[in-house]
N, C-alpha and C. Protein backbone atom coordinates (compact mmCIF):
# COMPACT_ATOMS: atom_id res chain seq x y z
N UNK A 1 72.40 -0.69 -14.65
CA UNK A 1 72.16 0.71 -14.96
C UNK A 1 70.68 0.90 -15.26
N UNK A 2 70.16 1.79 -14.81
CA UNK A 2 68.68 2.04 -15.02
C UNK A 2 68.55 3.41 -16.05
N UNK A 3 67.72 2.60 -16.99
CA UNK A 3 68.14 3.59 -18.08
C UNK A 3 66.86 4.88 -18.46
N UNK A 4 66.68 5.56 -19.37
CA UNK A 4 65.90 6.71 -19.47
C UNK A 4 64.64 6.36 -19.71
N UNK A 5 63.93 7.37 -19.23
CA UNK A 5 62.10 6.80 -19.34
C UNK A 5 61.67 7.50 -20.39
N UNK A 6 60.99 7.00 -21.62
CA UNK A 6 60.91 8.05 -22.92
C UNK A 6 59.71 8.86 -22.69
N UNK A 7 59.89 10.13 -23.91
CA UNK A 7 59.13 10.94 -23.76
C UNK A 7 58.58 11.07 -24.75
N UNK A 8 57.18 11.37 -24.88
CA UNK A 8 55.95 11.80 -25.66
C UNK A 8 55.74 12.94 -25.81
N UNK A 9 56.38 13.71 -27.07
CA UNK A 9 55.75 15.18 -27.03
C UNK A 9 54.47 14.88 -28.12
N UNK A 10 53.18 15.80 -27.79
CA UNK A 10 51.92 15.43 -28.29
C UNK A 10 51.47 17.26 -28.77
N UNK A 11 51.16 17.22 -30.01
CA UNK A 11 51.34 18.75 -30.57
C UNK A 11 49.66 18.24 -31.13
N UNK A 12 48.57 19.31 -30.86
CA UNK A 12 47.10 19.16 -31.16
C UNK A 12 46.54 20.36 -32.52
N UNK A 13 46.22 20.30 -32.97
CA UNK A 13 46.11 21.53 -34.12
C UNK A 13 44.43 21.30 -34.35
N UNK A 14 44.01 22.37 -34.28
CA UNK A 14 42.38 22.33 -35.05
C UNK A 14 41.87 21.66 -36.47
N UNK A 15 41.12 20.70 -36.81
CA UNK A 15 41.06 20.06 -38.19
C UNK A 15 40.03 21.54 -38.66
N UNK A 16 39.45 22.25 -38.35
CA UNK A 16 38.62 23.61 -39.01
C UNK A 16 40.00 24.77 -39.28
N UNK A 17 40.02 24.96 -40.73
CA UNK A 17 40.68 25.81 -41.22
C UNK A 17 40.58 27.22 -39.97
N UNK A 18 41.57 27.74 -40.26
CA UNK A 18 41.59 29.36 -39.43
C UNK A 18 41.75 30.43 -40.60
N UNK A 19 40.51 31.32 -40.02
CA UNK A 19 40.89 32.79 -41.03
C UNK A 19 41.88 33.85 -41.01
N UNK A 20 42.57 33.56 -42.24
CA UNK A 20 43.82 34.93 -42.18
C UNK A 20 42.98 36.09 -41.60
N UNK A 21 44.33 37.04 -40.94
CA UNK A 21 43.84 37.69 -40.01
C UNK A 21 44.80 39.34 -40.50
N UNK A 22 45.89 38.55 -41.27
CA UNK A 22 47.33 39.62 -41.36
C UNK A 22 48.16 39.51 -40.09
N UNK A 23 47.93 38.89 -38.90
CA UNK A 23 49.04 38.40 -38.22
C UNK A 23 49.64 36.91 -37.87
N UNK A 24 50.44 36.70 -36.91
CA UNK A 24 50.29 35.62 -36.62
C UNK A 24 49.44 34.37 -35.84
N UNK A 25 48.87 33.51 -36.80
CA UNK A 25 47.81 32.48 -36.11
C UNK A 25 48.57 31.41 -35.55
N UNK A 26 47.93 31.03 -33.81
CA UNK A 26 49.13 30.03 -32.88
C UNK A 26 47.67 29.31 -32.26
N UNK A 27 47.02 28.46 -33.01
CA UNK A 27 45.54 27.91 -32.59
C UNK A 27 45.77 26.46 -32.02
N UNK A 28 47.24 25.89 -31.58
CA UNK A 28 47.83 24.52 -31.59
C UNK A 28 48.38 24.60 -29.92
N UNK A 29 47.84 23.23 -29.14
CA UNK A 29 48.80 23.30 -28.05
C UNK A 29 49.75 22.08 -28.28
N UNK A 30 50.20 22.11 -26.86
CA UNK A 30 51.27 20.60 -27.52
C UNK A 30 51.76 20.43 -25.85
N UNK A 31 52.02 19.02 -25.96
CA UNK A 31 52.21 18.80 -23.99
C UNK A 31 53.61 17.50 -24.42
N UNK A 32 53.99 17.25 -22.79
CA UNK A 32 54.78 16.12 -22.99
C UNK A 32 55.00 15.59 -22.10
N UNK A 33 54.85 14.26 -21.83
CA UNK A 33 54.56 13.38 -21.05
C UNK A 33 55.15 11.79 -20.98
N UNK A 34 55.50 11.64 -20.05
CA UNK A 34 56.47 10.37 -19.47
C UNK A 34 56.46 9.32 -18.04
N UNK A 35 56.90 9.28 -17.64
CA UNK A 35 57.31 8.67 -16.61
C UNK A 35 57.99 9.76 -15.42
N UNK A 36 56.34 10.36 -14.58
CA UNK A 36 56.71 11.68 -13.84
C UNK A 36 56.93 12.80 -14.60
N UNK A 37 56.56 12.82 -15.86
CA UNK A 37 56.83 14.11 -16.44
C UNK A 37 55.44 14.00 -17.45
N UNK A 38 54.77 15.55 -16.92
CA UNK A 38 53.94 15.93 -17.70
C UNK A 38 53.52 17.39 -17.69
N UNK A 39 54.21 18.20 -18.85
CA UNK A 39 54.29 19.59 -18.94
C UNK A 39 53.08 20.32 -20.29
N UNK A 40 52.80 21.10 -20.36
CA UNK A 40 52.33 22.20 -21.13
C UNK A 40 52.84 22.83 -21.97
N UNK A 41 53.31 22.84 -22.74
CA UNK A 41 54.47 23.41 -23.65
C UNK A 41 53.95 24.43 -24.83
N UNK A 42 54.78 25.81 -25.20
CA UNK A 42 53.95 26.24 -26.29
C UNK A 42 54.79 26.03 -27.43
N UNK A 43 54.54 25.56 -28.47
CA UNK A 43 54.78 24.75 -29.66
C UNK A 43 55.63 25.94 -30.67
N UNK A 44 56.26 25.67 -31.46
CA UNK A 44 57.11 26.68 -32.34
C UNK A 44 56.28 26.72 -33.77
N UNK A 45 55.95 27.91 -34.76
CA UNK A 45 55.18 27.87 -35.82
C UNK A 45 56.13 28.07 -36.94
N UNK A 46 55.32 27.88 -38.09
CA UNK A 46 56.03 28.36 -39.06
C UNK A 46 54.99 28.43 -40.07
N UNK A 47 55.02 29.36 -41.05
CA UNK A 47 54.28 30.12 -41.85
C UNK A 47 53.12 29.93 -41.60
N UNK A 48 52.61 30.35 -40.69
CA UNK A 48 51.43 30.98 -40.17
C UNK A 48 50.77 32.25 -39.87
N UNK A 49 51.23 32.72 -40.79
CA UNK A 49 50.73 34.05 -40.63
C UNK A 49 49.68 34.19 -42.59
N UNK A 50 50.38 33.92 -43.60
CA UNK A 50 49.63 34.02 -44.58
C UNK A 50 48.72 33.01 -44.94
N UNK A 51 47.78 32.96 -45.91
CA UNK A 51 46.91 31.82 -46.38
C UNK A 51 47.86 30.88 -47.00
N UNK A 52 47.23 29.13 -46.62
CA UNK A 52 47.92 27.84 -46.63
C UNK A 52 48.46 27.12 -45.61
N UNK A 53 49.36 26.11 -45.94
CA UNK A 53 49.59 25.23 -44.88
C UNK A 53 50.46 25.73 -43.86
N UNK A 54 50.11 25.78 -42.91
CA UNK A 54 50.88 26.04 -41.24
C UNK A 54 51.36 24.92 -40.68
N UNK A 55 52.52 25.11 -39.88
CA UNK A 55 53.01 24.05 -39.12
C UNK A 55 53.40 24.34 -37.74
N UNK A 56 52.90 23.35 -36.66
CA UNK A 56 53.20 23.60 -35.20
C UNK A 56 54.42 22.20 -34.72
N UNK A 57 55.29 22.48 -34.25
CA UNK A 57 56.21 21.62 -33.82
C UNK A 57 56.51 22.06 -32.46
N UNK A 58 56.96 20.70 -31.83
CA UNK A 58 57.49 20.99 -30.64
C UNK A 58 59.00 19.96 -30.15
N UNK A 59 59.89 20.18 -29.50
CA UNK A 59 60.81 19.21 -29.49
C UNK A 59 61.17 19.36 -28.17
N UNK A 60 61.13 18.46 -27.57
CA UNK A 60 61.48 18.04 -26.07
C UNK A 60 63.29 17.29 -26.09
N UNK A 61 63.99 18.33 -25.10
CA UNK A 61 65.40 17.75 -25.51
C UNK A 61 65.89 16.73 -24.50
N UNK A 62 66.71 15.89 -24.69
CA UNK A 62 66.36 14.76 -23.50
C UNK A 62 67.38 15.20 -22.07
N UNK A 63 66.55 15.02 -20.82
CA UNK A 63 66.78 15.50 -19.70
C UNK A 63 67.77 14.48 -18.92
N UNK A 64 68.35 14.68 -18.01
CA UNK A 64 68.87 13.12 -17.06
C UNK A 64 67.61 12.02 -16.69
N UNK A 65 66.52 11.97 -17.29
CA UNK A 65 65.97 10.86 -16.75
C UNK A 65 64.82 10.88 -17.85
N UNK A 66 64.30 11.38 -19.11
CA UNK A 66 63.79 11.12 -20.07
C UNK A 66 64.65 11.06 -21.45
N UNK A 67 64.09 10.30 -22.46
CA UNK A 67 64.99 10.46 -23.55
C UNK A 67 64.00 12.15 -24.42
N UNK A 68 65.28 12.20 -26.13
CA UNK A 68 63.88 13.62 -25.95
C UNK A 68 62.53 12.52 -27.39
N UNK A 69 61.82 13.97 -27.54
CA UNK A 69 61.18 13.23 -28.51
C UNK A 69 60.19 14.45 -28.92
N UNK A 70 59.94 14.19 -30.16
CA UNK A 70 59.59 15.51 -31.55
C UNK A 70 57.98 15.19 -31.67
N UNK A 71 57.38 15.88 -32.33
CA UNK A 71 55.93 16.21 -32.42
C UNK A 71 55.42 17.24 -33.95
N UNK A 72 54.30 17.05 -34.86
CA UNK A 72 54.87 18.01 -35.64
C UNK A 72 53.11 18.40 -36.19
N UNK A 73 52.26 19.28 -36.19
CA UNK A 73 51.64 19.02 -37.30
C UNK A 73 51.20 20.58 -38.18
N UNK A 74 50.27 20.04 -38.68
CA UNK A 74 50.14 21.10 -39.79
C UNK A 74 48.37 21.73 -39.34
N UNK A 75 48.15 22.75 -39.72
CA UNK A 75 47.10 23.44 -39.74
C UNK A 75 46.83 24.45 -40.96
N UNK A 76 45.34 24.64 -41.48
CA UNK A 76 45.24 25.38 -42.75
C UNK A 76 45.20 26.95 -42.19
N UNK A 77 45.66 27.71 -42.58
CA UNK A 77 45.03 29.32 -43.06
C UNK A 77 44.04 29.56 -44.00
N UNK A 78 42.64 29.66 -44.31
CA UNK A 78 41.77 30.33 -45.18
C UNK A 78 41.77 31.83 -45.26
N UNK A 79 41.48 31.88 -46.67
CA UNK A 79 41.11 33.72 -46.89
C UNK A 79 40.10 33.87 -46.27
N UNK A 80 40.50 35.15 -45.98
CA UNK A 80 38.69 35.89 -44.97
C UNK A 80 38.44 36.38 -46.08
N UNK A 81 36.97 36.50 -45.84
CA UNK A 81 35.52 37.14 -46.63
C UNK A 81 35.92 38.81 -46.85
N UNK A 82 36.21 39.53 -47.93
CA UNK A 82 36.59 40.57 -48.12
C UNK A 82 35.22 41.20 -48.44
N UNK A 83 35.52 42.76 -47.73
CA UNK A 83 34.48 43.67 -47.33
C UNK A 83 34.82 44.87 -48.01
N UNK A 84 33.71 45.74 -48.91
CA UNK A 84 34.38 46.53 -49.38
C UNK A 84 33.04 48.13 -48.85
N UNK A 85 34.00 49.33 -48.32
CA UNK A 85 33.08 50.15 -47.25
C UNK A 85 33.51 51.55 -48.00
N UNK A 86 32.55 51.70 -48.78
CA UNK A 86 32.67 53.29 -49.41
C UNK A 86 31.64 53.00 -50.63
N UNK A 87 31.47 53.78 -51.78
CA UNK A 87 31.99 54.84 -51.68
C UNK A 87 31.62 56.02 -50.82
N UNK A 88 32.68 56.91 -50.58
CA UNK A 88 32.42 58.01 -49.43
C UNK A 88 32.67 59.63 -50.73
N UNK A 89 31.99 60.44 -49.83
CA UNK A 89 31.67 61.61 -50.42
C UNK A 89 33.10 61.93 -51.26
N UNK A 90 32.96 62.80 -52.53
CA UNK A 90 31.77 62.94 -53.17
C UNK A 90 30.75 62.24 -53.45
N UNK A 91 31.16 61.25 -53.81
CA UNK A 91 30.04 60.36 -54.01
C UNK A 91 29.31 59.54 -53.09
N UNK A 92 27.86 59.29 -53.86
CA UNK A 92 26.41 59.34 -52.79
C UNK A 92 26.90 57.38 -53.08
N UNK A 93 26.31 56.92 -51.80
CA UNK A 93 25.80 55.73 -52.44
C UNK A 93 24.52 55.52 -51.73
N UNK A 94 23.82 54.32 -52.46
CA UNK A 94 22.31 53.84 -52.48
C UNK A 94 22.14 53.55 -51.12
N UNK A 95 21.68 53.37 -50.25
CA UNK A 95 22.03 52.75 -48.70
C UNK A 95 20.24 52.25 -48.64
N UNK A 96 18.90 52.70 -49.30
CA UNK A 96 17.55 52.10 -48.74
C UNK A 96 17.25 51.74 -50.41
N UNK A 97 15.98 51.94 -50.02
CA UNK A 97 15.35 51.45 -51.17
C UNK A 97 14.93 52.03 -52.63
N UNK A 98 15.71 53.43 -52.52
CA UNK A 98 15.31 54.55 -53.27
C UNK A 98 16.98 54.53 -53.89
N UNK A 99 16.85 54.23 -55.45
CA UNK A 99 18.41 54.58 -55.49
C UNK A 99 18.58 55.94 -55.65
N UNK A 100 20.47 56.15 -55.78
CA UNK A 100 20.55 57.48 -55.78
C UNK A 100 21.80 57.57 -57.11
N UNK A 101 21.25 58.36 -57.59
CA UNK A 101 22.02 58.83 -58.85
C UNK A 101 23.45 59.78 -59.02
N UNK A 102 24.37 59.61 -59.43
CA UNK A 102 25.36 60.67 -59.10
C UNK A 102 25.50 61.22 -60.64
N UNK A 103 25.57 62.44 -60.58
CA UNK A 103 26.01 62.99 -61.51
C UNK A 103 27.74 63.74 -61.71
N UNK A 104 28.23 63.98 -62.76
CA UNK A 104 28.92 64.63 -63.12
C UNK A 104 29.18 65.77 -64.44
N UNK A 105 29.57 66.51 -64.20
CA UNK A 105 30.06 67.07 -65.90
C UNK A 105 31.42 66.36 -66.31
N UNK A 106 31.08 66.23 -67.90
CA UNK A 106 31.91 65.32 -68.56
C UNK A 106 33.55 66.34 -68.41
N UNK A 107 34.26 65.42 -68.17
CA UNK A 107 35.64 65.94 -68.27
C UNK A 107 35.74 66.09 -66.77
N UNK A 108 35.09 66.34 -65.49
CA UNK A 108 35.55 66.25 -64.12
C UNK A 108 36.22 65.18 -63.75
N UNK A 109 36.23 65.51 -62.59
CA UNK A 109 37.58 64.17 -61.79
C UNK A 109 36.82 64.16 -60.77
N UNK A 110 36.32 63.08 -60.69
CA UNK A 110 35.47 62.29 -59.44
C UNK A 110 36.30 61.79 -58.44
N UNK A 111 36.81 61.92 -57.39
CA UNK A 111 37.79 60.56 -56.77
C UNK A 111 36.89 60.11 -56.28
N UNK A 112 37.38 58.41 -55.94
CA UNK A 112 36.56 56.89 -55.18
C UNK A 112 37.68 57.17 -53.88
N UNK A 113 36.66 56.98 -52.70
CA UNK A 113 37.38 57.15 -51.46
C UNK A 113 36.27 55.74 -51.32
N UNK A 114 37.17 54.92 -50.93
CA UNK A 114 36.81 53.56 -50.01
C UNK A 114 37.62 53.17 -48.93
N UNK A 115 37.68 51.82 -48.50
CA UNK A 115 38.33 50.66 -47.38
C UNK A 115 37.85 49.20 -48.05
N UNK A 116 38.71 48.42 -47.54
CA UNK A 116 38.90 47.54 -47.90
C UNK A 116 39.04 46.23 -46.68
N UNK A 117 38.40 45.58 -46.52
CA UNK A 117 38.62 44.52 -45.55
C UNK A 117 38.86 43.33 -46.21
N UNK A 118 39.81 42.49 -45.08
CA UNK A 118 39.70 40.82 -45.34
C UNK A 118 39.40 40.35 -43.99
N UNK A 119 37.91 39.84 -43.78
CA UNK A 119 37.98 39.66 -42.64
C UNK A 119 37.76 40.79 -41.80
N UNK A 120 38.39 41.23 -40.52
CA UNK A 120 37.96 42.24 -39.48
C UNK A 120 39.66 43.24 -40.15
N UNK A 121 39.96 43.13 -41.06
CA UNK A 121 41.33 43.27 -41.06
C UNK A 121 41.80 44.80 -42.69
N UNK A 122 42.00 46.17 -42.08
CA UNK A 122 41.76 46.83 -42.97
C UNK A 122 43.14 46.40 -43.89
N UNK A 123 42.60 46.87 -44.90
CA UNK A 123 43.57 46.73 -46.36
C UNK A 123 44.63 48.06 -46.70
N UNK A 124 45.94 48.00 -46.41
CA UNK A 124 46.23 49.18 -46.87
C UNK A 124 47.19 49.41 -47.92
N UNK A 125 47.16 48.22 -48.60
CA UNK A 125 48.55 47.63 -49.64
C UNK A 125 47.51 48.10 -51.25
N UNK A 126 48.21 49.06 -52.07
CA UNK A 126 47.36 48.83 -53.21
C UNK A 126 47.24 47.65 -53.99
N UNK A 127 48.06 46.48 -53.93
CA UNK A 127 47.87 45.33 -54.29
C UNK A 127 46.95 44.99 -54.02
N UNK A 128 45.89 45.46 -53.08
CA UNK A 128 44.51 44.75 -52.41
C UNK A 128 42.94 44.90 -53.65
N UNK A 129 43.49 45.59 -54.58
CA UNK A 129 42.92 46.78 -55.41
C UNK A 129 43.22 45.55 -56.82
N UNK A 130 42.37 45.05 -57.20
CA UNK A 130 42.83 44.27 -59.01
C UNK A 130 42.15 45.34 -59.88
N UNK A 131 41.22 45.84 -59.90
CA UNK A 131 40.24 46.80 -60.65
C UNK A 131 39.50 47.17 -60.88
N UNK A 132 39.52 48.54 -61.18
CA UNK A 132 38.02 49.07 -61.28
C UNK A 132 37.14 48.64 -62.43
N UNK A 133 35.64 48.74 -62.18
CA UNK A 133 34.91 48.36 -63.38
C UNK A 133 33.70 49.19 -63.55
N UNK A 134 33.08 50.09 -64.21
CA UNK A 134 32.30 50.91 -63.94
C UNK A 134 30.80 49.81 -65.14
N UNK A 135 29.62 50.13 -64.35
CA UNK A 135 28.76 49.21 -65.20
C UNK A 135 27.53 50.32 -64.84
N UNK A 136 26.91 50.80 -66.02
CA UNK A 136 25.53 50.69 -65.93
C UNK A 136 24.52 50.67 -65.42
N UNK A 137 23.42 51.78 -65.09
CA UNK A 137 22.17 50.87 -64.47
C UNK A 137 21.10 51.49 -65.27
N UNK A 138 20.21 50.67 -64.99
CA UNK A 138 18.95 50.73 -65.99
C UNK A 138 18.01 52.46 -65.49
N UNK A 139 18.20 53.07 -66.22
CA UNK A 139 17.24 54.45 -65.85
C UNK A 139 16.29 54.38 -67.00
N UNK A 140 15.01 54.20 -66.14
CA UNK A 140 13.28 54.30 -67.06
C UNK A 140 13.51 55.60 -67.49
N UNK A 141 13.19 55.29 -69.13
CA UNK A 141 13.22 56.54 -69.97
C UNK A 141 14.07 57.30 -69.96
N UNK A 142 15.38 56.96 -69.55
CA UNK A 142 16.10 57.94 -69.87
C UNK A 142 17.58 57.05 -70.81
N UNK A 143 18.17 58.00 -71.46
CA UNK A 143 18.94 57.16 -72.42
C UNK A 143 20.45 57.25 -72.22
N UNK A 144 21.29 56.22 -72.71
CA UNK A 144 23.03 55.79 -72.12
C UNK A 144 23.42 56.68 -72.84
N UNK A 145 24.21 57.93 -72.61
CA UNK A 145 24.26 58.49 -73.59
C UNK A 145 26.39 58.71 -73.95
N UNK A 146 26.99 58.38 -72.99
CA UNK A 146 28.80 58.40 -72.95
C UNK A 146 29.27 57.50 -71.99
N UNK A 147 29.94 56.19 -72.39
CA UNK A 147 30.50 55.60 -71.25
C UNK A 147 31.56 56.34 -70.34
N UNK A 148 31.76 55.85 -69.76
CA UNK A 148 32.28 56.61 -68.30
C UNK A 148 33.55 55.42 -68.21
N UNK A 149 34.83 56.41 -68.22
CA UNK A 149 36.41 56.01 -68.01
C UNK A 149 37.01 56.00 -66.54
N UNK A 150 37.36 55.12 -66.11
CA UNK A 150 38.16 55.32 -65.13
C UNK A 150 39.48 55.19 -65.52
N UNK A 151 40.18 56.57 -65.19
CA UNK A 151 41.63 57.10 -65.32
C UNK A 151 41.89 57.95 -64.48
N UNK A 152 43.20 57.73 -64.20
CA UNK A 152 43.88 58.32 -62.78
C UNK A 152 44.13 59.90 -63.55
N UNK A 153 43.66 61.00 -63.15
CA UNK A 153 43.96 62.78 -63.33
C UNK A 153 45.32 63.14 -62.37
N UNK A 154 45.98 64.42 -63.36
CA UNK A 154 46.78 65.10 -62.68
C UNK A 154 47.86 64.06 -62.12
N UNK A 155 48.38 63.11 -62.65
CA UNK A 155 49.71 62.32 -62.43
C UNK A 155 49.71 61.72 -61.00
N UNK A 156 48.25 61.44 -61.14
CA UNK A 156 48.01 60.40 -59.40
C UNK A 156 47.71 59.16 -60.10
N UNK A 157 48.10 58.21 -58.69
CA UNK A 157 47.61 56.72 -59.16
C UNK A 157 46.50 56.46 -57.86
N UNK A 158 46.14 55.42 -57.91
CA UNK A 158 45.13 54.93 -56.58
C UNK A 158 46.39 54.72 -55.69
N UNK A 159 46.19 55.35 -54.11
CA UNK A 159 46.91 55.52 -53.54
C UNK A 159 46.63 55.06 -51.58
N UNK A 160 46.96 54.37 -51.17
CA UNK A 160 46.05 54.29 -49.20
C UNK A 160 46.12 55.94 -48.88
N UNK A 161 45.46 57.26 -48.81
CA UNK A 161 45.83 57.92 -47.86
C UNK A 161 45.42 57.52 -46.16
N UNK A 162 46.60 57.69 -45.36
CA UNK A 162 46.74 57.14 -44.43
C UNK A 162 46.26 58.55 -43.62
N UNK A 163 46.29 59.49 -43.98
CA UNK A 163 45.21 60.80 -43.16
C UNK A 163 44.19 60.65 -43.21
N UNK A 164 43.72 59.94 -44.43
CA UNK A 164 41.96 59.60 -44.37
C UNK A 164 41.63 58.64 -44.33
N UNK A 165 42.76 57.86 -44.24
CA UNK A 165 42.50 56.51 -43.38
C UNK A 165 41.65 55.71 -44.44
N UNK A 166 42.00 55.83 -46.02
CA UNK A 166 41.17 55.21 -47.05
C UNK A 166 41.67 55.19 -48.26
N UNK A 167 41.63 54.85 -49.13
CA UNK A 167 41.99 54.38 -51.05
C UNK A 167 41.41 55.30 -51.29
N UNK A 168 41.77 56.18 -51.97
CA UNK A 168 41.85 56.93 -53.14
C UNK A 168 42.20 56.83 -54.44
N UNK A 169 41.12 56.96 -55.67
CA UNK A 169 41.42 56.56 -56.81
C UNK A 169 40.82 57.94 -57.67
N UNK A 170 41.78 59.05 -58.19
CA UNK A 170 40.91 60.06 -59.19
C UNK A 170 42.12 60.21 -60.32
């Protein structure tokens, strides 16, 4: 009896971390190869889509003339570099070399209209949001005279509006 010719499934994964993206990352090939048999195969994932360890597997099932044979490895997810793109009107921001000052009267409601990136990848979960922090800047001769609260007015919270396509916080 002439018996089965074994098979090599071979699964390749990048040793350079990959940047979360918010979808699914598939950066792994995987082939398999024998005795007259040598195919291309695309590999099965698993948790690859959030930051941490990823896994690419592949399993070759055995044919009339190969036996089968498994393959397995792992690949990292890194956080992308978060980008933060506002504030947008009302409020001014500094953009050259001349800053720019915003004013208010005490007791108004300012809203913060921003975006939020990780990566090329907009943010639209308020979880993306840990907190606001309002700080200070140095004005020659002129004096600190009421710190400044951030609190949500009129029974709003920070919210994605998805018409303006941005975070809202007043």
């Amino acid at each position: 009896a002439i018996g089965k010719a074994t098979s090599t499934v071979t699964v390749s994964c990048p040793t350079a971390a990959q940047t979360y993206t918010g979808s699914a990352i598939e950066p792994c090939t995987a082939t398999v190869t024998g005795a007259n048999l040598n195919l291309t195969v695309t590999p099965t994932y698993g948790n690859n889509v959030n930051v941490g360890t990823a896994t690419a597997s592949y399993t070759f099932v055995a044919d009339a003339n190969h036996t089968g044979s498994t393959d397995s490895k792992t690949f990292a997810i890194a956080s992308a570099t978060w980008r933060l793109s506002g504030f947008y009107q009302p409020v001014t921001m500094t953009t050259g070399a001349t800053p720019i000052y915003n004013t208010a009267k005490g007791g108004s409601t300012v809203p913060l209209k921003f975006n939020i990136y990780a990566g090329g990848v907009e943010q639209k979960l308020t979880s993306a949001v840990k907190a606001f922090r309002v700080m200070s800047g140095a004005c020659t001769g002129q004096s600190y005279e009421d710190p400044v609260d951030v609190v949500s007015t009129g029974g709003t919270s920070l919210r994605y509006d998805a018409t303006g396509a941005q975070f809202v916080q007043n």
